[in-house]
N, C-alpha and C. Protein backbone atom coordinates (compact mmCIF):
# COMPACT_ATOMS: atom_id res chain seq x y z
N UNK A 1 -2.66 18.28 23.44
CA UNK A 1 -2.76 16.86 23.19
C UNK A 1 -1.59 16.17 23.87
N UNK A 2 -2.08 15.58 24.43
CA UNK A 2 -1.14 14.53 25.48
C UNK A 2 -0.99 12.93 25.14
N UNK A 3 -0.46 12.66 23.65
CA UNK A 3 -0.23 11.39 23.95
C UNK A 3 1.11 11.21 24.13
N UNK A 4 1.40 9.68 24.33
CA UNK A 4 2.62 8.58 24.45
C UNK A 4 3.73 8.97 23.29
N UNK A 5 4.52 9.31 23.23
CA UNK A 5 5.17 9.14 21.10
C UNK A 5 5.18 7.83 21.06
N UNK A 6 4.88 7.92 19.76
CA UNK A 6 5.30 6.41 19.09
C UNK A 6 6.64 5.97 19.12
N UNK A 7 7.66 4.91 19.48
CA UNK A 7 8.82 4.60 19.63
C UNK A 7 8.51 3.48 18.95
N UNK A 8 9.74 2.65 18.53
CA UNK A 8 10.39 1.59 18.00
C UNK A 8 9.38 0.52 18.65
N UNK A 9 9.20 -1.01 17.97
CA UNK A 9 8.57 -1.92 18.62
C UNK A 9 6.79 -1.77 18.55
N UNK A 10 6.15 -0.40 18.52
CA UNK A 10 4.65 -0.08 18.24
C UNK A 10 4.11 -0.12 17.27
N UNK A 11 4.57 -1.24 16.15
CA UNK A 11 4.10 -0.89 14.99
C UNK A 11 2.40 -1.73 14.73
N UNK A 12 2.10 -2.23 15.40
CA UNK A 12 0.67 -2.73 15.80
C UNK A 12 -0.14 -1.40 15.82
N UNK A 13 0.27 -0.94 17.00
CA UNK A 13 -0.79 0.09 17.89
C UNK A 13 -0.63 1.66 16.69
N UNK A 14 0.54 1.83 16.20
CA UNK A 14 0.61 2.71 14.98
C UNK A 14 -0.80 2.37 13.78
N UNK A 15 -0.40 1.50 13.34
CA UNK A 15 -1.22 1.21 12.36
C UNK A 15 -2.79 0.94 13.01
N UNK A 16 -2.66 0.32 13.89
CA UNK A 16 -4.43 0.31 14.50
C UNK A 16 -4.85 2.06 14.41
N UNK A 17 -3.78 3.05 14.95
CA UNK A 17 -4.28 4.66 15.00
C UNK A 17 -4.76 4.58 13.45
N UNK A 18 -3.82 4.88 12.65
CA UNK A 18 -4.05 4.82 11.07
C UNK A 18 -5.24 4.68 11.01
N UNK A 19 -5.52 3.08 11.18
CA UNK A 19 -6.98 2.32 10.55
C UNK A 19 -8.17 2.85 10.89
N UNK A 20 -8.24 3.49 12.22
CA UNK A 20 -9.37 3.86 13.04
C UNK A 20 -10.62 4.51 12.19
N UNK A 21 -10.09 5.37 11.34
CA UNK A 21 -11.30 6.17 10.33
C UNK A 21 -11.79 4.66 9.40
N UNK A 22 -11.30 4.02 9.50
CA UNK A 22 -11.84 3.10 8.30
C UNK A 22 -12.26 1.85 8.93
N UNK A 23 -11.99 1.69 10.61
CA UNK A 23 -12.98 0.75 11.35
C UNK A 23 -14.12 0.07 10.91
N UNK A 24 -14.91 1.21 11.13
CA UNK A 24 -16.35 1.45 10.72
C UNK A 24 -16.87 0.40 9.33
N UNK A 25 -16.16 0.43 8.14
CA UNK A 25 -16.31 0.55 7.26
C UNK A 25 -15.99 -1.02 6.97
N UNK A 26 -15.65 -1.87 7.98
CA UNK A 26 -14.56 -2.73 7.30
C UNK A 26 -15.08 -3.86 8.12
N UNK A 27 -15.12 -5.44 7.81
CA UNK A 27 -16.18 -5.99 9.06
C UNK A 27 -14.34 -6.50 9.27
N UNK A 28 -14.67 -7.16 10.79
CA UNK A 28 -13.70 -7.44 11.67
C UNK A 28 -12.55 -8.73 10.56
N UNK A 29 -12.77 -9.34 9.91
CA UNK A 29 -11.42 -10.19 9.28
C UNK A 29 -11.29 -9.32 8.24
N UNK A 30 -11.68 -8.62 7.39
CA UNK A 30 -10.98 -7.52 6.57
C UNK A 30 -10.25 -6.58 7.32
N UNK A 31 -10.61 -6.69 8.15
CA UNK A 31 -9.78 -5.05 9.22
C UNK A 31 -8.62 -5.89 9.61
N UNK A 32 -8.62 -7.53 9.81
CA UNK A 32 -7.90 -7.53 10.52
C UNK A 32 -6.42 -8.03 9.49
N UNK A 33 -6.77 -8.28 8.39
CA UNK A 33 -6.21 -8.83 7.42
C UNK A 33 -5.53 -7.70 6.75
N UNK A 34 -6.03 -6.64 6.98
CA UNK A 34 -5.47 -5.18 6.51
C UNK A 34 -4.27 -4.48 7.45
N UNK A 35 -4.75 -4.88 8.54
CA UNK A 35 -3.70 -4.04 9.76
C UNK A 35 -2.51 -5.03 9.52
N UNK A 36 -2.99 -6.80 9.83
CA UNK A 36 -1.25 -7.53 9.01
C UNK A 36 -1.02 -6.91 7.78
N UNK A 37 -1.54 -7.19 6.96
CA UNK A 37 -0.78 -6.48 5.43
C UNK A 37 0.31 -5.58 6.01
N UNK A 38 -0.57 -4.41 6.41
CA UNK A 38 -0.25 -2.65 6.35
C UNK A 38 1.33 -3.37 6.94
N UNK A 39 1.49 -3.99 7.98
CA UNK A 39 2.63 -4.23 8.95
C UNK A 39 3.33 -4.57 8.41
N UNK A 40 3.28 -5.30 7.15
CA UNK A 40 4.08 -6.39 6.66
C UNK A 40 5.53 -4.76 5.79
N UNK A 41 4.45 -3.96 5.34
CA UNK A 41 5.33 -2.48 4.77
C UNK A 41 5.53 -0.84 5.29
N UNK A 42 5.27 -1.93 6.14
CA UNK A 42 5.35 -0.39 7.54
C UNK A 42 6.44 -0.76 7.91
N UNK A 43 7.70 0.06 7.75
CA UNK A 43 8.62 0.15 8.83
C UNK A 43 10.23 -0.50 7.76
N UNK A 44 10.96 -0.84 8.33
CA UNK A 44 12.52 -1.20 7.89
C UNK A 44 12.36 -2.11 6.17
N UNK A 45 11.40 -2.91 6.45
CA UNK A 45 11.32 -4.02 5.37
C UNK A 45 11.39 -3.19 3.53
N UNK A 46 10.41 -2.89 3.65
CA UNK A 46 10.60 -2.41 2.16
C UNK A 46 11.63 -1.43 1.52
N UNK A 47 12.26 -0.91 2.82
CA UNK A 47 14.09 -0.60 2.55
C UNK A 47 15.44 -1.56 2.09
N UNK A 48 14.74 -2.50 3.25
CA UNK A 48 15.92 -3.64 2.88
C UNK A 48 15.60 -4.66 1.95
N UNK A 49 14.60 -4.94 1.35
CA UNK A 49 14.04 -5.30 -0.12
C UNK A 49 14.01 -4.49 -1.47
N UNK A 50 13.79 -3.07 -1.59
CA UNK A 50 13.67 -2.26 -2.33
C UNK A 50 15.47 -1.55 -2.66
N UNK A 51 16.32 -1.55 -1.78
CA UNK A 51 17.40 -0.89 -1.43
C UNK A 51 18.22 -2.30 -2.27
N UNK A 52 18.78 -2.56 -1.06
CA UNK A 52 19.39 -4.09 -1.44
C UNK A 52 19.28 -5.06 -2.67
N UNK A 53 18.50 -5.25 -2.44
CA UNK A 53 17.58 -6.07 -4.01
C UNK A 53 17.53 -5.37 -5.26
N UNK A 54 17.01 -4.31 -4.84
CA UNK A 54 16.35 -3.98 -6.59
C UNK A 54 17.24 -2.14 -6.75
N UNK A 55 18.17 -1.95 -5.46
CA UNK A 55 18.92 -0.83 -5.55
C UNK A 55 18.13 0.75 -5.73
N UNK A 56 16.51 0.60 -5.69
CA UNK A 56 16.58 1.90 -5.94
C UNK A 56 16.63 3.08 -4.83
N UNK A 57 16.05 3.95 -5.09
CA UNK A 57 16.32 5.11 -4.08
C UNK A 57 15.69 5.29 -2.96
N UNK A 58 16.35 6.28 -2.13
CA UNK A 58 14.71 6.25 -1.07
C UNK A 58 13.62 6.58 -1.48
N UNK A 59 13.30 7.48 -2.35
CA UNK A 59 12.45 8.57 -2.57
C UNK A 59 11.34 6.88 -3.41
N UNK A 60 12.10 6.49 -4.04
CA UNK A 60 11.34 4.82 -4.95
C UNK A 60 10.96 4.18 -3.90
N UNK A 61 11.64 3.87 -2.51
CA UNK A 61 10.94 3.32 -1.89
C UNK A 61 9.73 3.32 -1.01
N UNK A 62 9.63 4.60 -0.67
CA UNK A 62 8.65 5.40 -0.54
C UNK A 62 7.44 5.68 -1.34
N UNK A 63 7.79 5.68 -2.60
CA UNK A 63 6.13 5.93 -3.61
C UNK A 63 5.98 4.09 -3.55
N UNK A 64 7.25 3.20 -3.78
CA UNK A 64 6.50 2.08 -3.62
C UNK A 64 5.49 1.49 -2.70
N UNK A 65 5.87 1.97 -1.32
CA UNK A 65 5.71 1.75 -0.24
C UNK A 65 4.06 1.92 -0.15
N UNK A 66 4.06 3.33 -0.31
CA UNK A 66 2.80 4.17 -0.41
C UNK A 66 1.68 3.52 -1.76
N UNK A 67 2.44 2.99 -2.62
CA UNK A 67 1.49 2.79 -4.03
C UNK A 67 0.56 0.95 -3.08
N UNK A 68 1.82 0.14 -2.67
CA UNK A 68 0.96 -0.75 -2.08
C UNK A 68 0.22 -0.89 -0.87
N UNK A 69 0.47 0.46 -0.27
CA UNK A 69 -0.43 0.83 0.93
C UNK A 69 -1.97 0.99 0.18
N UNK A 70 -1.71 1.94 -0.51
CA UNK A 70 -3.02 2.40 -1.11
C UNK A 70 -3.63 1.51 -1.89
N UNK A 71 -3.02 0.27 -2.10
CA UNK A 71 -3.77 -0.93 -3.11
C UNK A 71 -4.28 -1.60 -2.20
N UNK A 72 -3.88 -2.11 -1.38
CA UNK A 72 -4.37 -2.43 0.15
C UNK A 72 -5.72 -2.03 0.68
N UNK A 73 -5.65 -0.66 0.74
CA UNK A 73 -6.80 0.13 1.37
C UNK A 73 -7.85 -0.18 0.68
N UNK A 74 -7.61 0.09 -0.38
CA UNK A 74 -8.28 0.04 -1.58
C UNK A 74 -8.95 -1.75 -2.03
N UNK A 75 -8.12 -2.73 -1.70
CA UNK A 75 -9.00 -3.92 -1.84
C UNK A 75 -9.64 -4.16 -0.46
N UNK A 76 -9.03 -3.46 0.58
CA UNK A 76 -10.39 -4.19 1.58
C UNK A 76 -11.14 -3.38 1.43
N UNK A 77 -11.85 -2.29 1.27
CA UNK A 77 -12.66 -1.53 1.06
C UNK A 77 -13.74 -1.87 -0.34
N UNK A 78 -12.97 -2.48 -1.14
CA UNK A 78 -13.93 -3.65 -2.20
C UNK A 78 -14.26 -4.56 -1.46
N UNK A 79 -13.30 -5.15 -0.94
CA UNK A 79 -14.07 -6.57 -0.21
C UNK A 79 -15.31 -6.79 0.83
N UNK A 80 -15.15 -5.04 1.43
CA UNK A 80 -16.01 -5.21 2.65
C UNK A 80 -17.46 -4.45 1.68
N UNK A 81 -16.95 -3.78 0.77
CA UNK A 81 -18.23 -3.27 0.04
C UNK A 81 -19.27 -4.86 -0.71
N UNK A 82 -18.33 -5.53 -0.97
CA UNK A 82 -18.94 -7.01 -1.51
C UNK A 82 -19.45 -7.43 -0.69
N UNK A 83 -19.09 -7.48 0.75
CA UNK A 83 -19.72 -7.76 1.91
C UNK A 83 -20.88 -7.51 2.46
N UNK A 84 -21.15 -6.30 1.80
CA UNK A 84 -22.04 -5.11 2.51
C UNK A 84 -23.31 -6.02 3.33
N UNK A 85 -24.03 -6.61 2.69
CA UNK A 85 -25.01 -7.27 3.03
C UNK A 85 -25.19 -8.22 4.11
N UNK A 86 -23.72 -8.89 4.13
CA UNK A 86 -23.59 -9.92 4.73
C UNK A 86 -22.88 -9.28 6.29
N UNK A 87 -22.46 -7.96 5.99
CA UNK A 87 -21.60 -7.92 6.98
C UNK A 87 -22.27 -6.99 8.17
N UNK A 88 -22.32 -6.90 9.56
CA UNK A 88 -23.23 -5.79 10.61
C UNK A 88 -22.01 -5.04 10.86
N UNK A 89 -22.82 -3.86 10.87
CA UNK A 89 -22.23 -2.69 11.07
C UNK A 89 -20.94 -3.22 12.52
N UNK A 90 -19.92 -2.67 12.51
CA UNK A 90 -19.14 -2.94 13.88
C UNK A 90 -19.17 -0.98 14.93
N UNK A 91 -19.22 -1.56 15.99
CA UNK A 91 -19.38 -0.26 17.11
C UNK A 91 -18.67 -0.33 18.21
N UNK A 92 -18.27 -1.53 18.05
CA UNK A 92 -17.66 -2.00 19.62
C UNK A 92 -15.82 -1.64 19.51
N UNK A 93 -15.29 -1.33 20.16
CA UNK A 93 -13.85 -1.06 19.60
C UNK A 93 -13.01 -2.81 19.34
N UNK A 94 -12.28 -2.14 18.08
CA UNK A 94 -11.72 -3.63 17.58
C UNK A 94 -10.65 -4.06 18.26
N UNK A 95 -10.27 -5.38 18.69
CA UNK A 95 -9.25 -6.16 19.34
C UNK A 95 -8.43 -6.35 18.25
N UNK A 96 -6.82 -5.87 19.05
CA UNK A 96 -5.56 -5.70 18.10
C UNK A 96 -5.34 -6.98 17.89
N UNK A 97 -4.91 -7.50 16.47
CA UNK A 97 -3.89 -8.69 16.44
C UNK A 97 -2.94 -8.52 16.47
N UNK A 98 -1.88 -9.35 17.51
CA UNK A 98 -0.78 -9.17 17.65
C UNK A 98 0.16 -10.06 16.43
């Protein structure tokens, strides 16, 4: 396997990899409303909020991190299920928001 590494500054194109299994599943403004979220606690931020602020540990910032990742996942995946009807299947590959 030959990719690029991920470096500093990719946190778009990171999280678009992430999302990819759950493309499918998600119509295009839930997907896209999910990949901002995900960004918003991907990366330095919920250190220097969780640390600073509220002092706890790494290991706390990390299950936090992870507990609102997974609440995340977890409401667009309601939302797009509420959708179901309304929403067509997507096939075409999704355009990143920057």
């Amino acid at each position: 396997m030959e990719e690029e590494p991920f470096r500093r500054g990719h946190r778009v194109r990171i999280l678009e990899h992430a999302l990819e299994p759950l493309a499918p599943q998600l119509p295009q403004a839930v997907y896209d409303r999910l990949h901002r979220a995900l960004s918003v606690i991907y990366g330095i931020e919920p250190y220097v909020i969780l640390k600073d602020i509220w002092g706890v540990s790494d290991r706390e910032v990390e299950r936090t991190a992870l507990w609102m990742a997974d609440a995340m996942v977890d409401a667009a995946l309601r939302e797009a299920a509420a959708q179901q009807p309304a929403a067509a299947p997507r096939t075409a590959k999704r355009k990143t928001s920057a």
